[in-house]
PDB file of N, CA and C in Angstrom:
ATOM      1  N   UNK A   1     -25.453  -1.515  22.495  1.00  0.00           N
ATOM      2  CA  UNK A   1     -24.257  -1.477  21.671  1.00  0.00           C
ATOM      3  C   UNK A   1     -23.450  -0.232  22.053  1.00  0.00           C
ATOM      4  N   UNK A   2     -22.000  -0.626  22.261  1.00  0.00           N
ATOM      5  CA  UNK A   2     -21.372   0.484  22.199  1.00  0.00           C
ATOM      6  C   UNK A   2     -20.655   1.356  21.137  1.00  0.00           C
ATOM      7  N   UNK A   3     -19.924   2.675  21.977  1.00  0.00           N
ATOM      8  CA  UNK A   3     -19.612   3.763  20.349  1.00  0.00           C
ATOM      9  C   UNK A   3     -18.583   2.510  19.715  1.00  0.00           C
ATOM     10  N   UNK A   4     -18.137   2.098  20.318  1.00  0.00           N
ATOM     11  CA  UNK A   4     -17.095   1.280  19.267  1.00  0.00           C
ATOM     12  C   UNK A   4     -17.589   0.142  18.522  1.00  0.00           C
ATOM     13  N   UNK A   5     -18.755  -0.252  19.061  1.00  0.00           N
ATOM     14  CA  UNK A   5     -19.368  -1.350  17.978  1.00  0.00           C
ATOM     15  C   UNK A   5     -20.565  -1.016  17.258  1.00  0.00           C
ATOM     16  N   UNK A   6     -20.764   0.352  17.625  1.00  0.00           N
ATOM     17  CA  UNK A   6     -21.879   1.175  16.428  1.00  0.00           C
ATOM     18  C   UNK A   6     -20.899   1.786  15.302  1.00  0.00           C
ATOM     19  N   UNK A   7     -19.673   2.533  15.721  1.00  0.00           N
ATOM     20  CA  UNK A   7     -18.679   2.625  14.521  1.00  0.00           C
ATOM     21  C   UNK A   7     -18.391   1.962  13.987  1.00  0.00           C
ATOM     22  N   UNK A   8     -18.284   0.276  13.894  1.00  0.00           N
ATOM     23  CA  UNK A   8     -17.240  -0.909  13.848  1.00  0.00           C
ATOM     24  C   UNK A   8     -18.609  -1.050  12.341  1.00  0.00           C
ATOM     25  N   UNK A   9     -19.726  -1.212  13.256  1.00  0.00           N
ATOM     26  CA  UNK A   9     -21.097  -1.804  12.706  1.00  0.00           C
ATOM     27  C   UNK A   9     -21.379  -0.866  11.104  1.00  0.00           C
ATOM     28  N   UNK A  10     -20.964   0.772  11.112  1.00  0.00           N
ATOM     29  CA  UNK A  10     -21.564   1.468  10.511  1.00  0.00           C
ATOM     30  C   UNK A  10     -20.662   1.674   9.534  1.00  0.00           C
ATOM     31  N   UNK A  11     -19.610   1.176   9.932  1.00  0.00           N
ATOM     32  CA  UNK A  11     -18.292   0.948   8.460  1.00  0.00           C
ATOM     33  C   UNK A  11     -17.534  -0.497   8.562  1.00  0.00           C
ATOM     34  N   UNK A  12     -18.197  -1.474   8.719  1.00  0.00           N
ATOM     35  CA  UNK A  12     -17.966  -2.429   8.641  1.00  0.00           C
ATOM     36  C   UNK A  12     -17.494  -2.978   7.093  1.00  0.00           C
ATOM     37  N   UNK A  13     -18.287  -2.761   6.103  1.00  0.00           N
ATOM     38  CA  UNK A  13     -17.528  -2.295   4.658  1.00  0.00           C
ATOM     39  C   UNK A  13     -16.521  -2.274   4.366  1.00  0.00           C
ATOM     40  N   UNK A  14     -16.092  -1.040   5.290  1.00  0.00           N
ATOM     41  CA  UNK A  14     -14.348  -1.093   5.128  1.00  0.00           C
ATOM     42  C   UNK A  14     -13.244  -1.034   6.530  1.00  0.00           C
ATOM     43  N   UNK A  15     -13.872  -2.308   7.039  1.00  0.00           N
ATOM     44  CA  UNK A  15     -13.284  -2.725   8.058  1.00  0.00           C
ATOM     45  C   UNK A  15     -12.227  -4.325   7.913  1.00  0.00           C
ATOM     46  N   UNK A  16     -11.010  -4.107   7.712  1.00  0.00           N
ATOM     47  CA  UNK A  16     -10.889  -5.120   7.254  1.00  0.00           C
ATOM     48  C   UNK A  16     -10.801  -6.345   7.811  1.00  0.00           C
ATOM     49  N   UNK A  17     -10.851  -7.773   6.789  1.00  0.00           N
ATOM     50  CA  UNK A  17     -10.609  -8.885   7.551  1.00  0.00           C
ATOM     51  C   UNK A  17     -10.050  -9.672   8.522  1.00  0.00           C
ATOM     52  N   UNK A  18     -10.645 -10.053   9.760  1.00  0.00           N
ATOM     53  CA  UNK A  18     -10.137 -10.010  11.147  1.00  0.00           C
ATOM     54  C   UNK A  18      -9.343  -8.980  11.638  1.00  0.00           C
ATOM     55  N   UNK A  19     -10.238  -8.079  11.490  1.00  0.00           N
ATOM     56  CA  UNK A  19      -9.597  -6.370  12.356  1.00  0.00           C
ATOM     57  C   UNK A  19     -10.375  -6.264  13.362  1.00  0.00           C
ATOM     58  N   UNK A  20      -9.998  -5.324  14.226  1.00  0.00           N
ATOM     59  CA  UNK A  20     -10.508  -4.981  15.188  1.00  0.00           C
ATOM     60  C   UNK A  20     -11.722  -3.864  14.894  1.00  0.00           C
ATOM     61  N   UNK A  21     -10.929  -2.975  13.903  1.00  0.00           N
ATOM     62  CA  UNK A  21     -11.469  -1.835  14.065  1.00  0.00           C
ATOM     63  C   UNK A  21     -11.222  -0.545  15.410  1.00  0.00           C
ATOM     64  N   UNK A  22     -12.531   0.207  15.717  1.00  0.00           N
ATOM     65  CA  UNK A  22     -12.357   1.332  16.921  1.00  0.00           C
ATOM     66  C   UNK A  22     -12.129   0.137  18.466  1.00  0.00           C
ATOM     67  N   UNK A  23     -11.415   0.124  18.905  1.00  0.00           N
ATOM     68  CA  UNK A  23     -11.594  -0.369  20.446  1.00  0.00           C
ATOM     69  C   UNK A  23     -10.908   0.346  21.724  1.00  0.00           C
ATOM     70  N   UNK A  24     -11.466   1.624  21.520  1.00  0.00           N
ATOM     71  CA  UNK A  24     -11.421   2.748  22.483  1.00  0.00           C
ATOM     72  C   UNK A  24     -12.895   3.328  22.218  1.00  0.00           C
ATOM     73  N   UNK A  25     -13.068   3.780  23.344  1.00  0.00           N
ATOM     74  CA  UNK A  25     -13.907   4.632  23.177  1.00  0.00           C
ATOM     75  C   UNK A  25     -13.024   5.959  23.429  1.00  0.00           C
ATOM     76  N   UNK A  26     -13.944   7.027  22.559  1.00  0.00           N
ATOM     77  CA  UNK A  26     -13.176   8.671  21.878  1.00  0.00           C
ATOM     78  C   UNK A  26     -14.742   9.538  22.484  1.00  0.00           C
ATOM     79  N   UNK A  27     -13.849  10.883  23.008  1.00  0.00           N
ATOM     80  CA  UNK A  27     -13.972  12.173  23.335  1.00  0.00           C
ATOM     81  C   UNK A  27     -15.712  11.897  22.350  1.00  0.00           C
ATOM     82  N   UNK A  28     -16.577  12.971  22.550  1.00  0.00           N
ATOM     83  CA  UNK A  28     -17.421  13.538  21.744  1.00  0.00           C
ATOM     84  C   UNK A  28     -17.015  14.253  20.561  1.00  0.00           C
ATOM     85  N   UNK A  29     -16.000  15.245  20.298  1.00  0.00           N
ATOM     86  CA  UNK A  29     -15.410  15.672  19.862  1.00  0.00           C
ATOM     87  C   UNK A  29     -14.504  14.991  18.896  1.00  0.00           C
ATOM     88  N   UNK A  30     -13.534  13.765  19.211  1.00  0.00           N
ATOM     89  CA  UNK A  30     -12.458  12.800  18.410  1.00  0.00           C
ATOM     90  C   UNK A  30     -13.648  11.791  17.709  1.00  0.00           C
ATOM     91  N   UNK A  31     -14.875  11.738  18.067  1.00  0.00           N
ATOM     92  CA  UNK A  31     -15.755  11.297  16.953  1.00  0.00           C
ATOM     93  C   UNK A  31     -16.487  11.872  16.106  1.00  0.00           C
ATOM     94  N   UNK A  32     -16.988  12.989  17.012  1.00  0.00           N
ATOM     95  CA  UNK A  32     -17.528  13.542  15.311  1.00  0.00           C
ATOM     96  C   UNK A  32     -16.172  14.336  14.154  1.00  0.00           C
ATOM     97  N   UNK A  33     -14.939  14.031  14.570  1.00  0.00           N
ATOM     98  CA  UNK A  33     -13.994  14.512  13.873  1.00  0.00           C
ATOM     99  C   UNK A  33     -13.525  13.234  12.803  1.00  0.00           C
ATOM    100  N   UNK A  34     -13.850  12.567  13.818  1.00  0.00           N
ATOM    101  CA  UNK A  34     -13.561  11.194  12.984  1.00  0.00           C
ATOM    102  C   UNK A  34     -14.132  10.663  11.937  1.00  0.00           C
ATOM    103  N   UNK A  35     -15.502  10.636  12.785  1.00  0.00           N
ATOM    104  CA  UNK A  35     -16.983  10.344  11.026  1.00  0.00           C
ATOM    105  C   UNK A  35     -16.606  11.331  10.265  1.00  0.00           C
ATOM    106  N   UNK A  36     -16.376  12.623  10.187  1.00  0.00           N
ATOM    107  CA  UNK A  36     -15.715  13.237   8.663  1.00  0.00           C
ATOM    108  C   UNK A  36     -14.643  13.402   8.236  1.00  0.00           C
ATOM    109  N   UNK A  37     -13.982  12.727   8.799  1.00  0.00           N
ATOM    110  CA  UNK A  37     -12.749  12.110   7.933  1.00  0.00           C
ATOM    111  C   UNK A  37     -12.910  10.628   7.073  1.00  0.00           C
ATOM    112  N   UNK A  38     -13.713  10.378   8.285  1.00  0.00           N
ATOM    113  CA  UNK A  38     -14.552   8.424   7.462  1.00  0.00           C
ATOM    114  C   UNK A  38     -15.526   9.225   6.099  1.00  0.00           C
ATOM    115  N   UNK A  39     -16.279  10.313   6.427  1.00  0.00           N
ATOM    116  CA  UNK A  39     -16.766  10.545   5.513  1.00  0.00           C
ATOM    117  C   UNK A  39     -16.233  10.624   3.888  1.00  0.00           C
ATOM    118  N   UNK A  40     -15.004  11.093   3.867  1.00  0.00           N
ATOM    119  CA  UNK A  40     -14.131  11.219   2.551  1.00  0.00           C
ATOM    120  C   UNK A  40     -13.200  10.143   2.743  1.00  0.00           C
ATOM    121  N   UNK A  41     -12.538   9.387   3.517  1.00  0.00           N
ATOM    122  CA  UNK A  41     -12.164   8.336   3.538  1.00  0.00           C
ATOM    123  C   UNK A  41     -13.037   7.190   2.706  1.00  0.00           C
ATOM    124  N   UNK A  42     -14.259   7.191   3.064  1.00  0.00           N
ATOM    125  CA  UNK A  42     -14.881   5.767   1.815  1.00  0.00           C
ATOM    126  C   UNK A  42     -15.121   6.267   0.845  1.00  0.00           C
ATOM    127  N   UNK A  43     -15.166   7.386   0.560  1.00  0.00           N
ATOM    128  CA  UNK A  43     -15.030   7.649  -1.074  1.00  0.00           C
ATOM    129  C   UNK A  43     -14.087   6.626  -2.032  1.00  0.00           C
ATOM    130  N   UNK A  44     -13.161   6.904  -1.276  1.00  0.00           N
ATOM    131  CA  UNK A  44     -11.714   6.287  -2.068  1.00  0.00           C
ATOM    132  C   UNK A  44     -11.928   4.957  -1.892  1.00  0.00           C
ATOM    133  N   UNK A  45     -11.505   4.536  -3.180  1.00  0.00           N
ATOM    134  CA  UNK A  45     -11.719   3.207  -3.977  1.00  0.00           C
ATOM    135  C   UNK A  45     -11.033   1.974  -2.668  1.00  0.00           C
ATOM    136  N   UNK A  46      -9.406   2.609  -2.450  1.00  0.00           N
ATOM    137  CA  UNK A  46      -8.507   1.188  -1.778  1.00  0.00           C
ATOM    138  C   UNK A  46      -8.782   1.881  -0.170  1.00  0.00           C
ATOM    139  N   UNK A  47      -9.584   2.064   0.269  1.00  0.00           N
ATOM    140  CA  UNK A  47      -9.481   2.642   1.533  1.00  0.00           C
ATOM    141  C   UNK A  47     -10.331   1.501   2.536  1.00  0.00           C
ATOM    142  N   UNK A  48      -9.375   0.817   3.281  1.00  0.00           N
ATOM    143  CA  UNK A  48      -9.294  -0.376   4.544  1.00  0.00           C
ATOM    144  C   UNK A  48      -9.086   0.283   5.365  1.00  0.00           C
ATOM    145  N   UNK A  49      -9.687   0.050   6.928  1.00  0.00           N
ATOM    146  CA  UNK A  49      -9.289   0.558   8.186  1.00  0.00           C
ATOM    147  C   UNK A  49      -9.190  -1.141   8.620  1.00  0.00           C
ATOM    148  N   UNK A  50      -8.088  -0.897   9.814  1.00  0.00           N
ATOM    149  CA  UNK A  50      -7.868  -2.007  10.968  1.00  0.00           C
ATOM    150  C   UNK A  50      -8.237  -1.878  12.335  1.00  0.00           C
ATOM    151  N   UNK A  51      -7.560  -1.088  12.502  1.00  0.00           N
ATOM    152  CA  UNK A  51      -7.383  -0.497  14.196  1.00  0.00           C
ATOM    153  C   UNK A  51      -7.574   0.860  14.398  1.00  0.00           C
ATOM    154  N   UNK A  52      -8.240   1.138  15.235  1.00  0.00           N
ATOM    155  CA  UNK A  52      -8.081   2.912  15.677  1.00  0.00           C
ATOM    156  C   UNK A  52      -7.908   2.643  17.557  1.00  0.00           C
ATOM    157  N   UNK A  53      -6.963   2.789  17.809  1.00  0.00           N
ATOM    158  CA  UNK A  53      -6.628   2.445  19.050  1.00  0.00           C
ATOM    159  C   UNK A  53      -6.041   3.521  19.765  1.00  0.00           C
ATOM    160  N   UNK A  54      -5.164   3.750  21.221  1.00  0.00           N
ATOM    161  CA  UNK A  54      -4.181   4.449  21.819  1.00  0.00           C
ATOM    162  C   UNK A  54      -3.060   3.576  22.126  1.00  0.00           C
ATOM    163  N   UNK A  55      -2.123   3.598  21.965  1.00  0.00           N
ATOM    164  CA  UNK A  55      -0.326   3.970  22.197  1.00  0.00           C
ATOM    165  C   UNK A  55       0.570   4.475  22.825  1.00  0.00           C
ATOM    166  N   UNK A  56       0.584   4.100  23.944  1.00  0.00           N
ATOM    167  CA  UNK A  56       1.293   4.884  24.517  1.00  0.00           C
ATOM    168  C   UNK A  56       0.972   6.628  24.962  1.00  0.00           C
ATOM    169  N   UNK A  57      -0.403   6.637  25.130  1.00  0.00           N
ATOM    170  CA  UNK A  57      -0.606   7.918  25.197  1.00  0.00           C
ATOM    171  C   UNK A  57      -1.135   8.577  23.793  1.00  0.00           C
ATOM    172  N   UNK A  58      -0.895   7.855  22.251  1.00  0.00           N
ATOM    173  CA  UNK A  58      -0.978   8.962  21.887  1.00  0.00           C
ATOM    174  C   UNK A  58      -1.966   7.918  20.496  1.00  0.00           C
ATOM    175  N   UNK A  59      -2.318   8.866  19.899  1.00  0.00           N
ATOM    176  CA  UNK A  59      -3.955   7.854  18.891  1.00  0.00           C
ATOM    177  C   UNK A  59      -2.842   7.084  17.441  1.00  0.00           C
ATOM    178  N   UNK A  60      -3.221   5.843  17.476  1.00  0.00           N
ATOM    179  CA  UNK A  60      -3.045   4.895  16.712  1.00  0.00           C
ATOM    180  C   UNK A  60      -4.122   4.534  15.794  1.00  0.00           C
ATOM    181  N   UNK A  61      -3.929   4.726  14.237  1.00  0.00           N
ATOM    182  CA  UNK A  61      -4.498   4.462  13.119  1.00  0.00           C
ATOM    183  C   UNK A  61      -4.300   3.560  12.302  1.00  0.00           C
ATOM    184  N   UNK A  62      -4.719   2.634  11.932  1.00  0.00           N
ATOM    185  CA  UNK A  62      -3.864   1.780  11.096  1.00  0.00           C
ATOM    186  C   UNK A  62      -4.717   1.432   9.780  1.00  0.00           C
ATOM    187  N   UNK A  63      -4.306   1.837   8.549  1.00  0.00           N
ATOM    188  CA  UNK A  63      -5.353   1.962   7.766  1.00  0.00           C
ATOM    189  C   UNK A  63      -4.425   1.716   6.057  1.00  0.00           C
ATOM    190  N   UNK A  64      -5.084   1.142   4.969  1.00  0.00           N
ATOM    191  CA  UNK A  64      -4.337   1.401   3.942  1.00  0.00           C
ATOM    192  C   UNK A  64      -5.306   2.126   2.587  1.00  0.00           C
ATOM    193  N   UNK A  65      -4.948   2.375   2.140  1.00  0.00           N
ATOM    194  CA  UNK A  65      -5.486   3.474   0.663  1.00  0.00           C
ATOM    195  C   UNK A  65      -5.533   4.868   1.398  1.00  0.00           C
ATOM    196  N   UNK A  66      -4.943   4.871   1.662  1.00  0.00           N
ATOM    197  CA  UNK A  66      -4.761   6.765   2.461  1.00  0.00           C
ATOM    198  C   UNK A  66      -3.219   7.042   2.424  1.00  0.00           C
ATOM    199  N   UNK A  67      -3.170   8.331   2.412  1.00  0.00           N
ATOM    200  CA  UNK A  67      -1.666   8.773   2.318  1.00  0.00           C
ATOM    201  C   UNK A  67      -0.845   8.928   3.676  1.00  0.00           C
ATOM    202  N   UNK A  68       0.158   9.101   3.985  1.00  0.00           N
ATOM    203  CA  UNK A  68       0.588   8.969   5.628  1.00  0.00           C
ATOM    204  C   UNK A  68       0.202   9.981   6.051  1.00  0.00           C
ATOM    205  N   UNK A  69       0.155  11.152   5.290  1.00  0.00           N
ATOM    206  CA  UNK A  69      -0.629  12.517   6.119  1.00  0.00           C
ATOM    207  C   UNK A  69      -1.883  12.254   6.753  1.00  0.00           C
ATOM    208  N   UNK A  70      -2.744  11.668   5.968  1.00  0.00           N
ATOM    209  CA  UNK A  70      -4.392  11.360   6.429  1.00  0.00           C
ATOM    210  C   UNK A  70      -4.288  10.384   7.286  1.00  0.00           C
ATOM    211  N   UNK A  71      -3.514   9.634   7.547  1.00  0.00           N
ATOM    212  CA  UNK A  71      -2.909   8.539   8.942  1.00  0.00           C
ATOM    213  C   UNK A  71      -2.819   9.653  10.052  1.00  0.00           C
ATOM    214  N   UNK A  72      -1.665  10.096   9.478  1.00  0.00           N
ATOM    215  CA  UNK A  72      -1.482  11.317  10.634  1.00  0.00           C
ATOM    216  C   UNK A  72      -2.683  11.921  11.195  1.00  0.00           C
ATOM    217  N   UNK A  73      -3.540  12.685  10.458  1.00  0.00           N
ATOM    218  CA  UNK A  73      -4.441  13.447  10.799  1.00  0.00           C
ATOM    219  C   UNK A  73      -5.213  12.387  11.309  1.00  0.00           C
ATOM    220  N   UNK A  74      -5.670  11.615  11.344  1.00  0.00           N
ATOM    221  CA  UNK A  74      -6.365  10.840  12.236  1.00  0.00           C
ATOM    222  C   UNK A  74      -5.935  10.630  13.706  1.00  0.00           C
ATOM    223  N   UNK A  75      -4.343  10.519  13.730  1.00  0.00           N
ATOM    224  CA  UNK A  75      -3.964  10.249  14.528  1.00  0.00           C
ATOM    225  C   UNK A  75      -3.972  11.709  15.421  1.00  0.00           C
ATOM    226  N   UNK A  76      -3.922  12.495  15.371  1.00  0.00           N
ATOM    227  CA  UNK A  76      -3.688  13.958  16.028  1.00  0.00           C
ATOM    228  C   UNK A  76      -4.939  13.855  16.361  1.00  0.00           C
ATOM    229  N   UNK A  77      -6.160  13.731  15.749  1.00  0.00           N
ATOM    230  CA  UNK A  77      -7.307  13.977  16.005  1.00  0.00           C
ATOM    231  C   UNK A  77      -7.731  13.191  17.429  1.00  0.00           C
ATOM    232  N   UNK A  78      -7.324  11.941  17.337  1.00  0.00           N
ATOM    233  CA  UNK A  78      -7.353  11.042  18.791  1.00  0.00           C
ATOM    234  C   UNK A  78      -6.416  11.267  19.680  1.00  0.00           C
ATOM    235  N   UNK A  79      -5.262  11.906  19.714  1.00  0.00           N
ATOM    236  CA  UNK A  79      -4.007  12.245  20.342  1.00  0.00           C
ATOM    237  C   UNK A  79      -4.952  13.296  20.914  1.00  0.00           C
ATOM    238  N   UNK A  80      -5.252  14.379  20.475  1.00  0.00           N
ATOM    239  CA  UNK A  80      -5.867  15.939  20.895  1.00  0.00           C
ATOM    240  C   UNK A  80      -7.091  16.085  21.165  1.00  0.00           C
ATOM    241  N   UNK A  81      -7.527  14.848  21.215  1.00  0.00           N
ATOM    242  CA  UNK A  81      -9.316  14.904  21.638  1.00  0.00           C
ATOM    243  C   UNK A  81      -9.635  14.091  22.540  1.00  0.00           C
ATOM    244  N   UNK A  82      -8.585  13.472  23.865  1.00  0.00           N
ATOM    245  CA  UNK A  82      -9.115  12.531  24.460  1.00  0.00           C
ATOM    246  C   UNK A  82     -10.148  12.915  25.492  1.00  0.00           C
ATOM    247  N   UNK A  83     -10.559  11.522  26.190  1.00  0.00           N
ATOM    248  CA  UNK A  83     -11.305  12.547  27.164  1.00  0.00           C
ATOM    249  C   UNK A  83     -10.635  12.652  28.387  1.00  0.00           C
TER     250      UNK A  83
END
């Protein structure tokens, strides 16, 4: 199994219906930055992920019950941690 289908697998919960989920693989670094942001991310009650992808160069999040800042910060985190 890969990092993207051991992430996919380990928050599948709140992965939502017919999503992709992670389908990049990320830096050493843009993942363990990531699991603790997932970490306080499933706290919250409305918190869905779709996609965590790249864009044009730069990290794509797509997620709802989070505020656009915590979008953001996800997104910087994959933007600034590739490999």
């Amino acid at each position: 199994m890969n990092q993207q289908e051991q992430f996919n697998k380990k928050y599948e919960q709140w992965l939502g219906f017919n999503s992709k989920g992670l389908i990049v693989p990320l830096s050493e670094t843009a993942m363990r930055l990531l699991e603790e942001k997932f970490q306080l991310f499933i706290k919250l009650p409305a918190f869905i992920f779709n996609l965590i992808e790249y864009r044009m160069e730069s990290g794509y999040f797509q997620a709802s019950g989070l505020t656009t800042e915590q979008v953001w910060e996800v997104e910087q985190i994959l933007t600034n941690n590739k490999e």
